[in-house]
N, C-alpha and C. Protein backbone atom coordinates (compact mmCIF):
# COMPACT_ATOMS: atom_id res chain seq x y z
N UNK A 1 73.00 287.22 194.05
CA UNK A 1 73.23 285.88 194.56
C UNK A 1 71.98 285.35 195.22
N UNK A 2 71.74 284.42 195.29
CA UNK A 2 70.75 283.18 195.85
C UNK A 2 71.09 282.80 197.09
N UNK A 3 70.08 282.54 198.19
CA UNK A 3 70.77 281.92 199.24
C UNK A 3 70.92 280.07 199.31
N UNK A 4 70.44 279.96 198.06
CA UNK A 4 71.04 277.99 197.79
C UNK A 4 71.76 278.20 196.98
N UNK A 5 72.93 279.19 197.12
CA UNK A 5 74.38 278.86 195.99
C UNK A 5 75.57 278.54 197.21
N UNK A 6 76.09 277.10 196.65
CA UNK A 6 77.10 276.31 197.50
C UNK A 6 77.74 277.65 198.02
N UNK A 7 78.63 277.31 198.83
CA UNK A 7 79.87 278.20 199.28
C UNK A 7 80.84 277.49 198.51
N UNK A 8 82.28 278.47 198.22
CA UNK A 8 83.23 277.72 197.38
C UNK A 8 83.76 277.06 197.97
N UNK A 9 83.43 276.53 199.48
CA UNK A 9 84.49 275.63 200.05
C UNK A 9 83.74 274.21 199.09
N UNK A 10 82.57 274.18 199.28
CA UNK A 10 81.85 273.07 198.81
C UNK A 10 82.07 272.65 197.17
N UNK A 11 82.14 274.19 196.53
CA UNK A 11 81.88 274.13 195.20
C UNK A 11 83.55 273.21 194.73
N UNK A 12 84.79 273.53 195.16
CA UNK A 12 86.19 273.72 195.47
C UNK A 12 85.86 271.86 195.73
N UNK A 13 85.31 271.47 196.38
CA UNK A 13 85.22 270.05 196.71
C UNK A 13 84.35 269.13 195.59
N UNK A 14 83.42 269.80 195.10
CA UNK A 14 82.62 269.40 194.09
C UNK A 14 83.77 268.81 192.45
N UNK A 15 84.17 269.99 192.35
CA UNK A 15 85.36 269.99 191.37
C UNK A 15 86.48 268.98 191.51
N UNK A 16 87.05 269.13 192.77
CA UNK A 16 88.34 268.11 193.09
C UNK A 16 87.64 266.37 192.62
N UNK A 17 86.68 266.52 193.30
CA UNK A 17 85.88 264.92 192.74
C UNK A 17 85.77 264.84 191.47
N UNK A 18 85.19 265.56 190.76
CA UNK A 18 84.99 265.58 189.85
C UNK A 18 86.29 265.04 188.30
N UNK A 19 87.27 266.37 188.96
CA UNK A 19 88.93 266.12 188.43
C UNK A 19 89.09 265.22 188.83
N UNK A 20 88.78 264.19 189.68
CA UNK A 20 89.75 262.88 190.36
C UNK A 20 88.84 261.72 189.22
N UNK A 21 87.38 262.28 189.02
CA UNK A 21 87.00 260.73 188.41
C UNK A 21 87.48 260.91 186.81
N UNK A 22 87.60 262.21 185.95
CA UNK A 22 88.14 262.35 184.77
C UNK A 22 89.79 261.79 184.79
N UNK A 23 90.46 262.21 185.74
CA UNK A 23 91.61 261.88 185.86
C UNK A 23 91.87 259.81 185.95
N UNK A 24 91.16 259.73 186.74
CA UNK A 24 90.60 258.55 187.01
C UNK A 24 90.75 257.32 185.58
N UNK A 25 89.38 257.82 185.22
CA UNK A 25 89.15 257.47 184.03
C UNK A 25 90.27 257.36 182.79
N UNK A 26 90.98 258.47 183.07
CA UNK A 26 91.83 258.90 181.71
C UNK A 26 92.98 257.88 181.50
N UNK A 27 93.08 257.42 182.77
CA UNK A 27 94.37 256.24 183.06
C UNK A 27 93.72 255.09 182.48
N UNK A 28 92.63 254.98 183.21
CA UNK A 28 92.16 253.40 182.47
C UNK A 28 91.71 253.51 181.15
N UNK A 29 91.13 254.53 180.24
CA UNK A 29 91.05 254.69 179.18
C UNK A 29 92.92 254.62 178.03
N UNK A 30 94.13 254.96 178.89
CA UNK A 30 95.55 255.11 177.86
C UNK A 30 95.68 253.20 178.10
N UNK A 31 95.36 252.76 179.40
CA UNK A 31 95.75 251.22 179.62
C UNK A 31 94.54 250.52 178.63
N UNK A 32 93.72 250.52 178.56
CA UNK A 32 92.27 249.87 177.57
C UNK A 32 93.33 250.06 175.98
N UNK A 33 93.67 251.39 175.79
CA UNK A 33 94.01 251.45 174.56
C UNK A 33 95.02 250.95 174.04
N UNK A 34 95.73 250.61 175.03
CA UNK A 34 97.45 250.03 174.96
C UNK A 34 97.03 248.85 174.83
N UNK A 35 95.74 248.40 175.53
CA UNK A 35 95.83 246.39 175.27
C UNK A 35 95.07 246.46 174.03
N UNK A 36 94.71 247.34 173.38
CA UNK A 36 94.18 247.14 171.99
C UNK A 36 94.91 247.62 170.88
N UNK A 37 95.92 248.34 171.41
CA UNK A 37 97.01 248.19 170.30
C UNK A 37 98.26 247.32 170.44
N UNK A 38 98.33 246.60 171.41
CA UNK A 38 99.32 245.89 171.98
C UNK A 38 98.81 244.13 171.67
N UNK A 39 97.31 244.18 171.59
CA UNK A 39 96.85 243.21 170.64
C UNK A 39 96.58 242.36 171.92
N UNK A 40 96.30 242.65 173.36
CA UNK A 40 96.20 242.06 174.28
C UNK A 40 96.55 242.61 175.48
N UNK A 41 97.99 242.05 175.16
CA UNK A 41 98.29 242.88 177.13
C UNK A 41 99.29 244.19 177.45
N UNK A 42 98.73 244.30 178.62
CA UNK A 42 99.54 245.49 178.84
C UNK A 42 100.98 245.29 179.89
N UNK A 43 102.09 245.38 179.41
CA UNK A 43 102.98 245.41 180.44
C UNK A 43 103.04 245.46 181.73
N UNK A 44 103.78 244.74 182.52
CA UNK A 44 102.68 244.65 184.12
C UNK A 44 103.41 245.79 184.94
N UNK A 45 104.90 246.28 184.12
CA UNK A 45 104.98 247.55 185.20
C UNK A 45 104.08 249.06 184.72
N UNK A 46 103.41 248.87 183.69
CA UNK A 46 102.47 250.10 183.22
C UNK A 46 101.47 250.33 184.15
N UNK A 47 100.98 248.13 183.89
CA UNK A 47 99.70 248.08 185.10
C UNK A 47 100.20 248.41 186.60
N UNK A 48 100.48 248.11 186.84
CA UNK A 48 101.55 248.54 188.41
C UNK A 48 101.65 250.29 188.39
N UNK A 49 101.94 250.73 187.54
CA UNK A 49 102.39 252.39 187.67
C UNK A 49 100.69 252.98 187.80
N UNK A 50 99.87 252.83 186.53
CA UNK A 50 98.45 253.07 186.33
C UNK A 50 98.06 252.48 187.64
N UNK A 51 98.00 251.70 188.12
CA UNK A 51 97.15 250.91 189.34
C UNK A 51 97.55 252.07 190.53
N UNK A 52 99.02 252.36 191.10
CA UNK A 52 98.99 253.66 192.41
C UNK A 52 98.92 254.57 191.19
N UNK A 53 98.88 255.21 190.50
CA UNK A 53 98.73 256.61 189.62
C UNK A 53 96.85 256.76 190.24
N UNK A 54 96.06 255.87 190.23
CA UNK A 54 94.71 256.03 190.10
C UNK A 54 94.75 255.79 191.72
N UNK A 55 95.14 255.60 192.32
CA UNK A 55 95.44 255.25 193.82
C UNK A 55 95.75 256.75 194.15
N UNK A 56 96.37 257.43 193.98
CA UNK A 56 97.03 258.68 194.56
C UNK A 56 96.03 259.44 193.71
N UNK A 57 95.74 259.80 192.93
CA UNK A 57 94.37 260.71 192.68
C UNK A 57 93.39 260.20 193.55
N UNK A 58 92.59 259.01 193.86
CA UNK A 58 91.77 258.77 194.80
C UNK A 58 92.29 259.52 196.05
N UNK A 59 93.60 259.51 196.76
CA UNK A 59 93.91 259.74 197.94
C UNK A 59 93.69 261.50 197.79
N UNK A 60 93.91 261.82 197.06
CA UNK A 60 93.98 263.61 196.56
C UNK A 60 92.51 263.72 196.61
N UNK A 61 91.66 263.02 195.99
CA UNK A 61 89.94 263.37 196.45
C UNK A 61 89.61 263.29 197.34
N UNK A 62 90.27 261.72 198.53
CA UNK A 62 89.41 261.97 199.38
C UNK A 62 89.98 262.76 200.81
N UNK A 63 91.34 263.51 200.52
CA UNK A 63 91.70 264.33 201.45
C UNK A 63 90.53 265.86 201.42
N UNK A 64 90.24 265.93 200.34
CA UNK A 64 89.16 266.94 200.34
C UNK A 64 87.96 266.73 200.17
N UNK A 65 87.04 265.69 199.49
CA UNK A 65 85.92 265.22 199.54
C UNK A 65 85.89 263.98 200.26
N UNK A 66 84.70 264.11 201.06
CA UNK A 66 84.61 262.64 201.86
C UNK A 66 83.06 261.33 201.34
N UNK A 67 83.23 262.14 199.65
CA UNK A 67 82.06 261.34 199.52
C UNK A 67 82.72 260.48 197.97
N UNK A 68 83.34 259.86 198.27
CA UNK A 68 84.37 259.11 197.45
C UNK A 68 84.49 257.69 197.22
N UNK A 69 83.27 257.09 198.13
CA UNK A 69 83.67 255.85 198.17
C UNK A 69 83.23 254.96 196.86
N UNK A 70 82.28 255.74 195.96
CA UNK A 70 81.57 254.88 194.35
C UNK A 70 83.52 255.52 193.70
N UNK A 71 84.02 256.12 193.87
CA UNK A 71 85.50 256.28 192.85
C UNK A 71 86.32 255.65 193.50
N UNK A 72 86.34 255.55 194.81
CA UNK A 72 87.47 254.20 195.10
C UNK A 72 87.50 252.74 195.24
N UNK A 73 86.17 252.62 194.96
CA UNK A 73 85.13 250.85 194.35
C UNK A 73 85.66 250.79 193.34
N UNK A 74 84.79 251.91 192.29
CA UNK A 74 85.41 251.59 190.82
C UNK A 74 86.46 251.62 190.13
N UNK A 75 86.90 252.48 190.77
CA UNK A 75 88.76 252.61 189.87
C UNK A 75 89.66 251.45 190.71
N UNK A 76 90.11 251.23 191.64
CA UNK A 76 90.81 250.25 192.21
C UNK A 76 90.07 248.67 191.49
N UNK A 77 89.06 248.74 191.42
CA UNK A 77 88.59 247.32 191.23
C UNK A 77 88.98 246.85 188.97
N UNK A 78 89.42 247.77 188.74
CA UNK A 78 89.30 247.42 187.24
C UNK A 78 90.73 247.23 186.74
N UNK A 79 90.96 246.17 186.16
CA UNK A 79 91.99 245.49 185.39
C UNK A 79 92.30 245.90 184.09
């Protein structure tokens, strides 16, 4: 071992961010695809469910990472 290898508390926090912006992403990527097969829009209780679904993964990152604030700009802010 190296003495510049994270500790796993850090590494454990690295990851959770990480899972939160794929997770993140993955929602607004099924809603993008639904208004392009839907030929426009997306149902507004989908958008409503997707909108806290990406809300409560943010809250799950930043109970363990506190460096969160570029994933809770970008995901809350996109339609």
């Amino acid at each position: 071992m190296t003495d510049n290898r994270l500790p796993i508390a850090d590494m454990l926090k690295d990851m959770i961010k990480i899972n939160a912006v794929i997770a993140t992403e993955l929602v607004q990527l099924v809603e993008n695809s639904s208004r392009l097969i839907r030929g426009g829009d997306v149902p507004e209780t989908c958008k409503v469910q997707h909108q806290a679904l990406k809300k409560e993964v943010i809250e799950i990152a930043e109970k363990w990472c506190d460096t969160c604030q570029t994933l809770r700009a970008h995901n809350l802010d996109h339609e």
